[in-house]
Structure formats: C-alpha cells, structure tokens
Protein backbone atom coordinates (compact mmCIF):
# COMPACT_ATOMS: atom_id res chain seq x y z
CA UNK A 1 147.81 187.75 135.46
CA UNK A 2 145.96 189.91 133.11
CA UNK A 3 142.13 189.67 133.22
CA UNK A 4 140.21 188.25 130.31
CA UNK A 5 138.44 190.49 128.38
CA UNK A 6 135.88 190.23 125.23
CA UNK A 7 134.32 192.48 122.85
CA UNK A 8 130.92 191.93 122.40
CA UNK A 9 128.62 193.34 119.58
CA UNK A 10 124.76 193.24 119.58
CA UNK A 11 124.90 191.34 116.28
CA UNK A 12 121.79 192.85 114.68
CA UNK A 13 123.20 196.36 114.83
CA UNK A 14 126.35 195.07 113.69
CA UNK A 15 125.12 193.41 110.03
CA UNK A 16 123.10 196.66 109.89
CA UNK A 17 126.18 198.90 110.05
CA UNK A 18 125.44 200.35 113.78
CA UNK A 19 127.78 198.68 115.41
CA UNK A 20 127.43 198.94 118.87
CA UNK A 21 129.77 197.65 121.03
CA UNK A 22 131.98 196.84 124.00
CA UNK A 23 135.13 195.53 126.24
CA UNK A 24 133.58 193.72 129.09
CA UNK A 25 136.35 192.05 131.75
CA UNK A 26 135.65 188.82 132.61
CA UNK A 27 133.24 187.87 134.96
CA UNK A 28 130.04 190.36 133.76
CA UNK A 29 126.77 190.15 134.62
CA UNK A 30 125.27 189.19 131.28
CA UNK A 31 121.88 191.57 132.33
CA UNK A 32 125.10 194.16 131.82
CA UNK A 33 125.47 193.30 128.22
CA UNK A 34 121.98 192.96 127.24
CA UNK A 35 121.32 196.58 128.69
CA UNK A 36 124.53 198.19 127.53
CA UNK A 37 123.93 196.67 124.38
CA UNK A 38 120.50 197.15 123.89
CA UNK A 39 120.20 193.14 122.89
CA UNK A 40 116.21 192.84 123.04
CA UNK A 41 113.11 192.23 120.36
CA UNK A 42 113.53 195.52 119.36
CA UNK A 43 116.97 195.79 118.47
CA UNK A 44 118.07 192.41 118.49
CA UNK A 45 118.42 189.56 120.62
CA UNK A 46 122.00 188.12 119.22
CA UNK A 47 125.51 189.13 120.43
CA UNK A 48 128.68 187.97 118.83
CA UNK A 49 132.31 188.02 120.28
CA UNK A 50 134.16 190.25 117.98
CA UNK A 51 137.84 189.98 120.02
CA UNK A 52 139.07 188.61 123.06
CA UNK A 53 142.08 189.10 125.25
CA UNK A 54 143.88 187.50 128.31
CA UNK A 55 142.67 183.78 127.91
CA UNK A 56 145.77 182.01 127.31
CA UNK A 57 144.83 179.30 124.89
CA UNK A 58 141.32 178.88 125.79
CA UNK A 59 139.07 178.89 123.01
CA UNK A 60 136.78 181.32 122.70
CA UNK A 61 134.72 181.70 119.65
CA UNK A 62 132.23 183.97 118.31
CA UNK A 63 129.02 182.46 119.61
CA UNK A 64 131.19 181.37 123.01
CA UNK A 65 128.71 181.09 125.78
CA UNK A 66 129.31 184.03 128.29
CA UNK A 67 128.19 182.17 131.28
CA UNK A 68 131.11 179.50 130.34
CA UNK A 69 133.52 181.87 129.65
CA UNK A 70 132.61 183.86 132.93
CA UNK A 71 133.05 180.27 134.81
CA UNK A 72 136.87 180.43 133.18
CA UNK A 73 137.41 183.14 134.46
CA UNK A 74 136.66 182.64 138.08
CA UNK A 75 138.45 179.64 137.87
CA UNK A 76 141.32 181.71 136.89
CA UNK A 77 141.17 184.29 139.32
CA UNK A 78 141.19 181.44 141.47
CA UNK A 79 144.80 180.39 140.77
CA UNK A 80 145.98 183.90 139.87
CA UNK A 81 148.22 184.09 142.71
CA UNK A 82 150.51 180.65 140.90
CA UNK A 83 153.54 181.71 139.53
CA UNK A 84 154.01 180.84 136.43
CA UNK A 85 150.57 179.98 135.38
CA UNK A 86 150.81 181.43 131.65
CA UNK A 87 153.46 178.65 131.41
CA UNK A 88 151.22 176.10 133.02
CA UNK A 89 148.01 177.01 131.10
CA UNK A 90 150.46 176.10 128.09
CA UNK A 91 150.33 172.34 129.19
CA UNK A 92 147.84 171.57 131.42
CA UNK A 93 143.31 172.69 131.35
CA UNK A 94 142.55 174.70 134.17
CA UNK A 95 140.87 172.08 135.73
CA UNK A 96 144.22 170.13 135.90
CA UNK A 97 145.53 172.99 137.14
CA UNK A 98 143.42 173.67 140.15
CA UNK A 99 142.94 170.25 141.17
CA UNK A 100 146.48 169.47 141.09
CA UNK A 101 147.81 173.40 142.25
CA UNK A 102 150.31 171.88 144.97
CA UNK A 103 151.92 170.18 142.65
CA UNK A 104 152.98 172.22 140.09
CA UNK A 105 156.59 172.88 139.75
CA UNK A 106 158.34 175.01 136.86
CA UNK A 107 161.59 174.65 136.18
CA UNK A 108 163.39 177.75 133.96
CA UNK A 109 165.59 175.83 131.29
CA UNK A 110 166.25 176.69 127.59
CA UNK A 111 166.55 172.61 126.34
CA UNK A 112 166.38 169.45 127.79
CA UNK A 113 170.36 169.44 128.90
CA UNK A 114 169.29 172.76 130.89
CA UNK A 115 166.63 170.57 132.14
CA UNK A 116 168.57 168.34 133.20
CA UNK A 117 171.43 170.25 134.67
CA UNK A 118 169.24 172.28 136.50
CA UNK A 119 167.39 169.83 138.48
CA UNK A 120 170.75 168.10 139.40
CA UNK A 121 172.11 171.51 140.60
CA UNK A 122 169.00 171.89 142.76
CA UNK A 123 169.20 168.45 144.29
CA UNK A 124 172.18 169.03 145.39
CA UNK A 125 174.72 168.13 142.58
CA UNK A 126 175.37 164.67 140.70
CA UNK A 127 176.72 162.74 143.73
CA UNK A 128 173.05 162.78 144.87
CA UNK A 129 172.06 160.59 142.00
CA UNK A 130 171.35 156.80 142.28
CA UNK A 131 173.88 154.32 141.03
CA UNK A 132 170.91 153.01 138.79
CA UNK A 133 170.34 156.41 137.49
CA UNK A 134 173.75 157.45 136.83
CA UNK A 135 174.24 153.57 134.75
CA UNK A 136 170.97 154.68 132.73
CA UNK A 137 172.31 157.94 131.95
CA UNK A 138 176.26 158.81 131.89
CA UNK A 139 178.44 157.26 129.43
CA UNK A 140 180.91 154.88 131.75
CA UNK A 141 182.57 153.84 128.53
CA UNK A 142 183.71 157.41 126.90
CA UNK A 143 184.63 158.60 130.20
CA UNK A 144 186.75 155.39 130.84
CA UNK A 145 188.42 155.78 127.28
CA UNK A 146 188.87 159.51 127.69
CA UNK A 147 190.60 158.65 131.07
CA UNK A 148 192.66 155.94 129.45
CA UNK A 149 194.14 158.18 126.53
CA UNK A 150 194.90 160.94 128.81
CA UNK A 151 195.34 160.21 132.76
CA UNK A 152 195.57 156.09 132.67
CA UNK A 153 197.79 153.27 131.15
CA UNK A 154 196.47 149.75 130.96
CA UNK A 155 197.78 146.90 132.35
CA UNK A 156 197.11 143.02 132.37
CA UNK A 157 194.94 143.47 135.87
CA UNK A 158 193.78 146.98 135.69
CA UNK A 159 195.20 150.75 134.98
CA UNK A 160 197.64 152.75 136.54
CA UNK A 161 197.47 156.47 136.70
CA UNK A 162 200.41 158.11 134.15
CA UNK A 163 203.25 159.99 136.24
C-alpha cells in the first residue's frame, strides 16, 4: 500500500506567482508545513492542497483539513498489512474496514457466474450445497428435459434410461 501524499502550497505566494511548494507523505507534523512553507503573517497564513496521491477514493479537497487527513492516514497504515485493501476501500469507509478487519473476505471473479463458481469450488464442489439452495438456484426442469431428449424415454410411471 502506497502512502498518501499531498502537495501543499502556501496560498498567498501562490496567487502572487511565488509558488512555493511541497510533497508531504501522510502523517506530517503540520509545524513542518508552516515552517517549510513559510505560512505566517508575513507571508501568509493560508495553504491550499494543490494534488494528492495514494488515498483511494477518499476525498480530499483543496481546503481538506490536514489534521483529518493525517487521522486517514494512520488509520490506513493501520490496516496496511490486509490484502486486498485497494479493493476493499472500493466498497466499504475505513472505519468499516477496521472495525470489521476479520471479516473481510475477497473473492477474485470476473462476473457474478465466476462468483458463483468460485465459491462452490472452494466449498468443496456443488454436492456441498443444501437441497433448499440447489431448488432456489438450478434449473430441475431444463436439466430434466435435456435428460429426456437425450439419455431418457418416458413412460406411464416414470423414465427409463435409452439403451
């Protein structure tokens, strides 16, 4: 997991065409900016985030608050170590995320068939599915007329297989 990162500008300097500034990597001390920056009476008190990087959907906006975006990124450093947590910060807040860490479970599938096929492989194959679940879900009636066309003829009590 790549570290978040924002450019900051001392905004004064900036509408006055001395821009001055820099990449900071998430968390900073913010006394860091202010002296790197020179963001004081003199030169001007306002920053402005210019570009960010590494935040995977969070919002960050120009006048973002760097003491909340330095609490994001603790709480991502936090959960670094999850695999797959670009693809969980897709669907869940960090806060789900954390509270709920043991829980998580990704799945690698292209479409919902792959979904589905892949979860059945890992539970050990179809014959591991409930009757209920396999009534809700597979089509007893193509099957049966796909059997009858080719394998089955029917009778007046039932089916017999072909010879």
């Amino acid at each position: 997991m790549e570290t978040p990162k924002i450019y900051v500008v001392n905004l004064n300097s900036y509408i006055n065409g001395r821009t001055r500034g820099n990449w900071y990597e998430l968390p900073v001390d913010f006394s860091k900016i202010k002296s790197e920056l020179l963001l004081d009476v003199e030169h001007g008190e306002e920053y402005a985030i210019h570009d960010f990087e590494n935040f995977y959907g969070y919002n960050v906006g120009e006048y973002s608050s760097i003491k909340e975006l330095n609490e994001y990124a603790e709480k991502l450093e936090e959960i670094s170590d999850l695999n797959h947590l670009k693809e969980f910060l897709e669907a869940y807040s960090i806060d789900d995320i954390i509270d709920n860490k043991d829980d998580l479970d990704f799945v690698e599938a292209d479409d919902d068939e792959d979904l589905a096929q892949e979860l059945i492989e890992q539970s050990g194959g179809v014959e591991t599915l409930s009757i209920e679940t396999l009534q809700r879900y597979f089509d007893f009636g193509s099957y049966g007329r796909d059997l009858a066309i080719s394998d089955y003829a029917k009778t007046n009590h039932g089916y017999v297989r072909n010879i």
